[in-house]
C-alpha atoms as a PDB file:
ATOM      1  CA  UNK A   1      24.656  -4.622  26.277  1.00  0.00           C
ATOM      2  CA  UNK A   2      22.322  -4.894  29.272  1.00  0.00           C
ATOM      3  CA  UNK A   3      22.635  -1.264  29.998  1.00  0.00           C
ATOM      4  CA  UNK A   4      21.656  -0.925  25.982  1.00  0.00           C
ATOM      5  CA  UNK A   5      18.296  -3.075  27.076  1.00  0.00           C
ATOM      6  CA  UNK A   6      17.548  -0.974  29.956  1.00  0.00           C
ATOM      7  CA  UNK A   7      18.260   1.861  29.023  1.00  0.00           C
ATOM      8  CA  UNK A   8      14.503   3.927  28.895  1.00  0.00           C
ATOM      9  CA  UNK A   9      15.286   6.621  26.206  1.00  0.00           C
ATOM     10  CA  UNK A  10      15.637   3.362  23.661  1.00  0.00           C
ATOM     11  CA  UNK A  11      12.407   2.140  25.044  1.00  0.00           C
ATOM     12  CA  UNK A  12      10.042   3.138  22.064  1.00  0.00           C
ATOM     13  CA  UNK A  13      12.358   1.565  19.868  1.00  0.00           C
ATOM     14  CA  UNK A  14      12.461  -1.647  22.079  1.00  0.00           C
ATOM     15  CA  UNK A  15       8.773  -1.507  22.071  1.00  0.00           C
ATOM     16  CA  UNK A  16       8.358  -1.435  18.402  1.00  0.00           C
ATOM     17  CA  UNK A  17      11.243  -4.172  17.874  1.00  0.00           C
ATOM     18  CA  UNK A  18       9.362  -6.620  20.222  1.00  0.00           C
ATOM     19  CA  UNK A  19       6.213  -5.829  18.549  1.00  0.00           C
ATOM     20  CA  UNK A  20       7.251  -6.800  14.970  1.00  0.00           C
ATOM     21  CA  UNK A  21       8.817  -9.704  16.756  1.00  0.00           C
ATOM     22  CA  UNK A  22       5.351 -10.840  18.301  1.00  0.00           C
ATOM     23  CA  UNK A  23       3.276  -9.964  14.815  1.00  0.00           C
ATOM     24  CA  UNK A  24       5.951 -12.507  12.958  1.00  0.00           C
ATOM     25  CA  UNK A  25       5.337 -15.107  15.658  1.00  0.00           C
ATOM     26  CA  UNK A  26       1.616 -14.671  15.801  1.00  0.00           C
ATOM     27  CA  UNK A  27       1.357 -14.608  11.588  1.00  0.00           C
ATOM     28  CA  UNK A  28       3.423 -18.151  11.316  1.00  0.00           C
ATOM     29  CA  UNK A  29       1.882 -19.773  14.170  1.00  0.00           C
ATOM     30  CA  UNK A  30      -1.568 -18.401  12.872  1.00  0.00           C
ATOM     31  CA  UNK A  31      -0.415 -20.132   9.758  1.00  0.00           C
ATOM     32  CA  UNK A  32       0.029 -23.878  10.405  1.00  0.00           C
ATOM     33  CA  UNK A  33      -3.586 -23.047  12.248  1.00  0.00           C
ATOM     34  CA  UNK A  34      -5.104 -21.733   9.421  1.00  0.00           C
ATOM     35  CA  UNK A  35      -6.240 -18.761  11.760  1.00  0.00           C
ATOM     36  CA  UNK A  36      -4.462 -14.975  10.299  1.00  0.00           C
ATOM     37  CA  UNK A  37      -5.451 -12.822  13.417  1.00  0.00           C
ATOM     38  CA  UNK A  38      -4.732  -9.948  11.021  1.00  0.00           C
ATOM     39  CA  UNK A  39      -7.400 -10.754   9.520  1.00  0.00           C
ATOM     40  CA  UNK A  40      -9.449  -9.708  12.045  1.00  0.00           C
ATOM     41  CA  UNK A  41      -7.520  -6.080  12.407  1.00  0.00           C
ATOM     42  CA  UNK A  42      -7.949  -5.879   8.601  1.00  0.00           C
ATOM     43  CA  UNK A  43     -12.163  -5.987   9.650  1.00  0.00           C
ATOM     44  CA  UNK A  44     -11.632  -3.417  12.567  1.00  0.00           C
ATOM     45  CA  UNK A  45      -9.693  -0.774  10.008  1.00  0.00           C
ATOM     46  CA  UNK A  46     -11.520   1.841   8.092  1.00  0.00           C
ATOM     47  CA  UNK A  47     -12.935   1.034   4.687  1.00  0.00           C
ATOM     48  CA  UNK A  48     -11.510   4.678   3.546  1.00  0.00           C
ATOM     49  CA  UNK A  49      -7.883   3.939   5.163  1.00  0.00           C
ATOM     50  CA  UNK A  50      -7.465  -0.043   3.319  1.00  0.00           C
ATOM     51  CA  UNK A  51      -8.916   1.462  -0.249  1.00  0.00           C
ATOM     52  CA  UNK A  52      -6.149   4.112   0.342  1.00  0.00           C
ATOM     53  CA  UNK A  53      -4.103   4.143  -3.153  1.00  0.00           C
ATOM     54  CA  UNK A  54      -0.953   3.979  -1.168  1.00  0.00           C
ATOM     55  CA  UNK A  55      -1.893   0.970   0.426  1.00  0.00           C
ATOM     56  CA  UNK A  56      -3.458  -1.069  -3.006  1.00  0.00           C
ATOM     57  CA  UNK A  57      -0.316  -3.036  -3.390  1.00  0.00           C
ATOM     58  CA  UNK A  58      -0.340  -7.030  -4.709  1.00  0.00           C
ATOM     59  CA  UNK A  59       1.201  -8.542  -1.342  1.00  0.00           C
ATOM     60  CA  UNK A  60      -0.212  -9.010   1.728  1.00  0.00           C
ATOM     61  CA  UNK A  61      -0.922  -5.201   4.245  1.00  0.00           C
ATOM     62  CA  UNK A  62       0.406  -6.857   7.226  1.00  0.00           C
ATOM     63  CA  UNK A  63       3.922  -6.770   5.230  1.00  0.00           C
ATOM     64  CA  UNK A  64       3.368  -2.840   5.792  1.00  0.00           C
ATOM     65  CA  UNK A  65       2.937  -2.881   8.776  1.00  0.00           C
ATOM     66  CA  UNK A  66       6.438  -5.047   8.691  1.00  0.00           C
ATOM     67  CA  UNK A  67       8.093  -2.923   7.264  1.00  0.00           C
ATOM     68  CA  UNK A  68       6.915   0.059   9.666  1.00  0.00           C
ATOM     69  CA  UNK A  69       7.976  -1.676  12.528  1.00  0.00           C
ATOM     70  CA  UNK A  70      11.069  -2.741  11.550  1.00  0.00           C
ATOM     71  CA  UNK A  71      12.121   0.720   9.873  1.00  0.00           C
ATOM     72  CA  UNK A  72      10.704   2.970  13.072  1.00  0.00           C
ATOM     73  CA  UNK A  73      13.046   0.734  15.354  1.00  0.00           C
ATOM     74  CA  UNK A  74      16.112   0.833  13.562  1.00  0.00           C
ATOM     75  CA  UNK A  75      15.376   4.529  12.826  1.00  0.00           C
ATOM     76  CA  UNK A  76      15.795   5.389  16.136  1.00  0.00           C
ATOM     77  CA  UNK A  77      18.116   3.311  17.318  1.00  0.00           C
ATOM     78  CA  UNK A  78      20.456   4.816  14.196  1.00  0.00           C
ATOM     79  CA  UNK A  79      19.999   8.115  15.713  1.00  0.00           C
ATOM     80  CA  UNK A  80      20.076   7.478  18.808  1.00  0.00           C
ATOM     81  CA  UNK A  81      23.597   5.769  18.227  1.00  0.00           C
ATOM     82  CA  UNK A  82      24.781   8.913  16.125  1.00  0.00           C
ATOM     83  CA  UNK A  83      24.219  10.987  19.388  1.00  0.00           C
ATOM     84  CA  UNK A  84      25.897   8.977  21.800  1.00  0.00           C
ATOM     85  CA  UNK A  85      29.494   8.629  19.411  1.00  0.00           C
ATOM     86  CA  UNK A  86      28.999  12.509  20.028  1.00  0.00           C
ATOM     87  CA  UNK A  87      27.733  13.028  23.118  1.00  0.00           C
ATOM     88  CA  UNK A  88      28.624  10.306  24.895  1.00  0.00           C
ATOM     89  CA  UNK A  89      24.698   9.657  26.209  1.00  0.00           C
ATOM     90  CA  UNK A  90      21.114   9.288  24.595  1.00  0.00           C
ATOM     91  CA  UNK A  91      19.049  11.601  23.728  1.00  0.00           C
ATOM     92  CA  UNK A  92      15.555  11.372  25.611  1.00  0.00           C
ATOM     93  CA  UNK A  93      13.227   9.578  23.218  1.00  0.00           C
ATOM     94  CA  UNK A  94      10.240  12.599  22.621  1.00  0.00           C
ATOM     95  CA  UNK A  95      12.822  14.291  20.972  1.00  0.00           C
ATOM     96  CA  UNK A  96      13.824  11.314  18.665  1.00  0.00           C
ATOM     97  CA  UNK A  97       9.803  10.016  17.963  1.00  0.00           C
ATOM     98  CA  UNK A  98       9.156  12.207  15.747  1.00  0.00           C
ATOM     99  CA  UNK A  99      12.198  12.325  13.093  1.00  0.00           C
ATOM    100  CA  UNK A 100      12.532   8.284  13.682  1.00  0.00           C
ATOM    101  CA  UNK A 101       8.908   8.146  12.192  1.00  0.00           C
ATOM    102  CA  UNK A 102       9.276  10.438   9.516  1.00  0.00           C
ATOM    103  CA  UNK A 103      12.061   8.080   8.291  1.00  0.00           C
ATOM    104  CA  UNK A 104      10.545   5.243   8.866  1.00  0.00           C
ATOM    105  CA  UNK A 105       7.391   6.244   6.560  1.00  0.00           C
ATOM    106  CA  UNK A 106      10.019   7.376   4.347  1.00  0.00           C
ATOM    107  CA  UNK A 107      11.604   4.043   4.205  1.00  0.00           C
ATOM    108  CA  UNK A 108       8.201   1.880   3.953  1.00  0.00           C
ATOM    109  CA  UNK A 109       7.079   3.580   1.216  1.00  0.00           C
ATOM    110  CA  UNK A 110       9.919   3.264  -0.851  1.00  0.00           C
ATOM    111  CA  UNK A 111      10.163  -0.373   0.009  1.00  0.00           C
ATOM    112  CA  UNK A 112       6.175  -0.475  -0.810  1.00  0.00           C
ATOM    113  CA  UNK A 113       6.918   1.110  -3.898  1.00  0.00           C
ATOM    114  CA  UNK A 114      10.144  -1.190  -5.269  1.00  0.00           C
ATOM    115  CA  UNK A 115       8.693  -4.537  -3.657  1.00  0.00           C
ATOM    116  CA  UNK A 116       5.139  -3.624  -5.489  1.00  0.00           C
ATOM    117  CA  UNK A 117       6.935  -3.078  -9.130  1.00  0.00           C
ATOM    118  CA  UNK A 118       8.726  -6.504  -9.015  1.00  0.00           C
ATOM    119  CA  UNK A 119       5.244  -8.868  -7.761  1.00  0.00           C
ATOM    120  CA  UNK A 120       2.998  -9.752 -11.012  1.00  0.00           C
ATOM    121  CA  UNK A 121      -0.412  -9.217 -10.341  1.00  0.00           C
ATOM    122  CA  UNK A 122      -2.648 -12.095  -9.681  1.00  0.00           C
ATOM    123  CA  UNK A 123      -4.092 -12.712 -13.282  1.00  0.00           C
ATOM    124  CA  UNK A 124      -7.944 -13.045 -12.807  1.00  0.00           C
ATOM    125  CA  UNK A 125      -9.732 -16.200 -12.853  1.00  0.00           C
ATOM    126  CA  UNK A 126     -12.864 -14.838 -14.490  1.00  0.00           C
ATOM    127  CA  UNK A 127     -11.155 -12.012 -17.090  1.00  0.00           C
ATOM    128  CA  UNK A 128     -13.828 -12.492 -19.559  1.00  0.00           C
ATOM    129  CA  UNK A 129     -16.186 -10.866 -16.654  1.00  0.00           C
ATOM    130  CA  UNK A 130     -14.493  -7.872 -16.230  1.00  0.00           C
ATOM    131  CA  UNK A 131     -15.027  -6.519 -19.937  1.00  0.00           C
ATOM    132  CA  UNK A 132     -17.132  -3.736 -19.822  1.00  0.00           C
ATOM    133  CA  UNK A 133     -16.909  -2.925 -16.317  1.00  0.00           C
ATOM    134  CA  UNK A 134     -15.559   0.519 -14.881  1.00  0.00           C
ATOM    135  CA  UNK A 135     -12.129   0.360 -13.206  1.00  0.00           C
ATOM    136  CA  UNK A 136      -9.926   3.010 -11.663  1.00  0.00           C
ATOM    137  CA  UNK A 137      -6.338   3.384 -12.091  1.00  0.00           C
ATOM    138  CA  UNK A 138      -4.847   2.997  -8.632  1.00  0.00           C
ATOM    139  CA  UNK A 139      -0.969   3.091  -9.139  1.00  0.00           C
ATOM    140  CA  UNK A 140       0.836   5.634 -11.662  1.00  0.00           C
ATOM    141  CA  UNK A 141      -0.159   6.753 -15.144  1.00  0.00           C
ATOM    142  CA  UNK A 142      -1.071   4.008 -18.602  1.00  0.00           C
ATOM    143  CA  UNK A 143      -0.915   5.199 -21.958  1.00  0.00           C
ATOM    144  CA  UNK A 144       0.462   3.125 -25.289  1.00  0.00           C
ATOM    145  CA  UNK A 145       2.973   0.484 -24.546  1.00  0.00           C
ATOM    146  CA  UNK A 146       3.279   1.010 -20.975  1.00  0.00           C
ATOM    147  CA  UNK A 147       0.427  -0.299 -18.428  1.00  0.00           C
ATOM    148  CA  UNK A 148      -0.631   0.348 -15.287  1.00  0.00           C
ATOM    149  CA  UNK A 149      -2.563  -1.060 -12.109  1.00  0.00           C
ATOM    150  CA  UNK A 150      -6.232  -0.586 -11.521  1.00  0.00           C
ATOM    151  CA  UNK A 151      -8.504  -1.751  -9.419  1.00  0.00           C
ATOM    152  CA  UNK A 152     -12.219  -3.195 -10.700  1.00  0.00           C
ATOM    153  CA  UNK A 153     -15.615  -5.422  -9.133  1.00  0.00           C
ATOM    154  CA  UNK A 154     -17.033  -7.973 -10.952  1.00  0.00           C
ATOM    155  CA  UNK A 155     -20.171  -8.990 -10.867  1.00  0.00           C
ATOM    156  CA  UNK A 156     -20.007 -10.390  -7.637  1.00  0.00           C
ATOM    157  CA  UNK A 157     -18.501  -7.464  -5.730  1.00  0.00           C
ATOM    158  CA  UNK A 158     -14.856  -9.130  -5.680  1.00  0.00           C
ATOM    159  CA  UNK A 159     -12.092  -6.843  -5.841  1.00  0.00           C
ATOM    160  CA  UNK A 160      -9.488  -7.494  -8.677  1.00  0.00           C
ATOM    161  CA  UNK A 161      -6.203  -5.820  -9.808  1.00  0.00           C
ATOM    162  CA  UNK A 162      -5.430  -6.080 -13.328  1.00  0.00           C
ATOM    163  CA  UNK A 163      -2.629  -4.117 -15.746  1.00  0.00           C
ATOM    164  CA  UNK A 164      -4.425  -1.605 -18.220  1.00  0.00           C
ATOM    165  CA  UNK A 165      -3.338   0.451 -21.224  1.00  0.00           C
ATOM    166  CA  UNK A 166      -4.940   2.736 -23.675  1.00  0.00           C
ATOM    167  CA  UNK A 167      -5.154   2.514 -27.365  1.00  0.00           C
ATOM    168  CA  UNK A 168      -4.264   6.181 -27.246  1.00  0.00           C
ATOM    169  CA  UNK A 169      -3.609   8.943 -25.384  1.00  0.00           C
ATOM    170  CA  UNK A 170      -3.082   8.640 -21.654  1.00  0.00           C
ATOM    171  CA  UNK A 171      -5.150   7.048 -18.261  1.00  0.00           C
ATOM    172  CA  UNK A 172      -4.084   9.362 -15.394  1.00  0.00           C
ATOM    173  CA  UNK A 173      -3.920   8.023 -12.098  1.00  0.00           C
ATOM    174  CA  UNK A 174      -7.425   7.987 -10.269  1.00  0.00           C
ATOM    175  CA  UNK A 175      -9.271   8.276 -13.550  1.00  0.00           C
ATOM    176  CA  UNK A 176     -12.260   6.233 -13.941  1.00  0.00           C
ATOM    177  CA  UNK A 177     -11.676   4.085 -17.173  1.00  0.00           C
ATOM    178  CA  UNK A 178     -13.847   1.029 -18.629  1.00  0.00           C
ATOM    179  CA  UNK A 179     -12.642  -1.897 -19.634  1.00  0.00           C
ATOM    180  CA  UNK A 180     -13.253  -2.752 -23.325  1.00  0.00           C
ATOM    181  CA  UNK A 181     -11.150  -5.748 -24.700  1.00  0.00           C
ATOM    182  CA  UNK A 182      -8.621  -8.185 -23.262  1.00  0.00           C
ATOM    183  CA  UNK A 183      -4.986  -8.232 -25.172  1.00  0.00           C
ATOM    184  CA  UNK A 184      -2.839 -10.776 -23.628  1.00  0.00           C
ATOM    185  CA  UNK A 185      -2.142 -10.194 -20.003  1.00  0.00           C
ATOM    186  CA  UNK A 186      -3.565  -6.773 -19.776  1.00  0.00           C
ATOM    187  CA  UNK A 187      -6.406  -4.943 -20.960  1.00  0.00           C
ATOM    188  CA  UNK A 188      -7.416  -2.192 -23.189  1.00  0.00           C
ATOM    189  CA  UNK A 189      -9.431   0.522 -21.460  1.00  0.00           C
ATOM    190  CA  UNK A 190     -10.875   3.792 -22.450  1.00  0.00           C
ATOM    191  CA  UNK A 191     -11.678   6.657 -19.947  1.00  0.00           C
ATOM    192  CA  UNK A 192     -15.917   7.177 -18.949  1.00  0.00           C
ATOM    193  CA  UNK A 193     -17.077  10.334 -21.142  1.00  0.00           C
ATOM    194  CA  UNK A 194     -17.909  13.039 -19.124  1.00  0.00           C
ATOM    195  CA  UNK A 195     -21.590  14.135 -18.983  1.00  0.00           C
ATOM    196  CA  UNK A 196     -22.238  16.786 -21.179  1.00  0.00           C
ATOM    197  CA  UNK A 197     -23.198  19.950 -19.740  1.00  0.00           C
ATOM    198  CA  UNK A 198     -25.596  20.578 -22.482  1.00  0.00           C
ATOM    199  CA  UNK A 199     -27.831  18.339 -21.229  1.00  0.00           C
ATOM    200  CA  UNK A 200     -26.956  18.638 -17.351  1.00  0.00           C
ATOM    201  CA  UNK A 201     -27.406  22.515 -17.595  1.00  0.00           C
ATOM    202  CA  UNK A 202     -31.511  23.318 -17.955  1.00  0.00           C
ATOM    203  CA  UNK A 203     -32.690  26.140 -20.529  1.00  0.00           C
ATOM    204  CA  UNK A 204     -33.144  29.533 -18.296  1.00  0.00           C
ATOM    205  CA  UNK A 205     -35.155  32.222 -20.471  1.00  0.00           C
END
């Protein structure tokens, strides 16, 4: 077991063990203190990389990072294992970095994906607010009897995620979309009209 520890090829994977161990601790002990130090890496990250549709989800982003963690570590400690019934040794870790990462991503994302579909949205305080504003559809594809997510402001700049549908026809995902009437918990949205080129396009005689 101790030579398990030391051993340095399994030190990447030690690394990111003990650092999902010290992100739990530091997350519940920020909790009782009402203090969420990730919080404060949430500030630091780009505004591109958090807005990321892959990363919209209705829990908390530290969870991804979690799951990341977690799934890296036992990634390559999985492989590494699978070596040594063969080989009777590790592997040195470059070689392993790489494929225990592509797993891992592999992994999160799927457990982003199932762990998003089961969590309700957080119904909006203010619904009557968001009528008539433009939305955009930030996780799969809406059309009649089947919603989906999408993310809208209202008027004071507060990001919401509510469950929209069409009356007909189908919201892609990414497409802009307005919000034009509330039917029980989810609304009915259209998509924006395109500008018409007709008047976009000046007369050239």
């Amino acid at each position: 077991m101790l030579e398990f520890l030391q051993n340095y090829n399994l030190i990447p994977f030690h690394l990111s063990l003990l650092a999902l161990i010290l992100l739990s601790m530091v997350e519940t002990i920020g909790y009782y203190f009402n203090i969420r130090p990730t919080q404060y890496l949430k500030s630091l990250s780009p505004k591109k990389l958090s807005e990321s549709p892959l990363l919209n989800v209705k829990f908390s982003k530290t969870l991804i990072v979690v799951f990341l963690l977690m799934n890296f570590s036992f990634s390559g400690y999985f492989l590494q294992l699978c070596v040594y019934a063969q080989q009777q040794k590790f592997l040195p870790a470059y070689y392993l970095i790489i494929p225990a990462l592509i797993i891992a991503i592999f992994f999160t994302v799927f457990m982003i994906h199932c762990l998003d579909q089961v969590i309700k949205p957080v119904e909006t305080k203010q619904q009557v607010s968001l009528l008539g504003r433009l939305a955009t559809i930030s996780s799969g594809n809406a059309r009649p009897g089947f919603s989906a997510q999408a993310r809208v402001r209202d008027e004071f700049g507060q990001l919401h995620y509510v469950q929209v549908e069409p009356e007909f026809g189908e919201l892609e995902f990414q497409s802009q979309i307005i919000l034009i009437r509330l039917k029980k918990s989810h609304y009915i949205a259209k998509k924006t009209s395109k500008p018409n080129s007709l008047f976009t396009t000046g007369n050239h005689h």
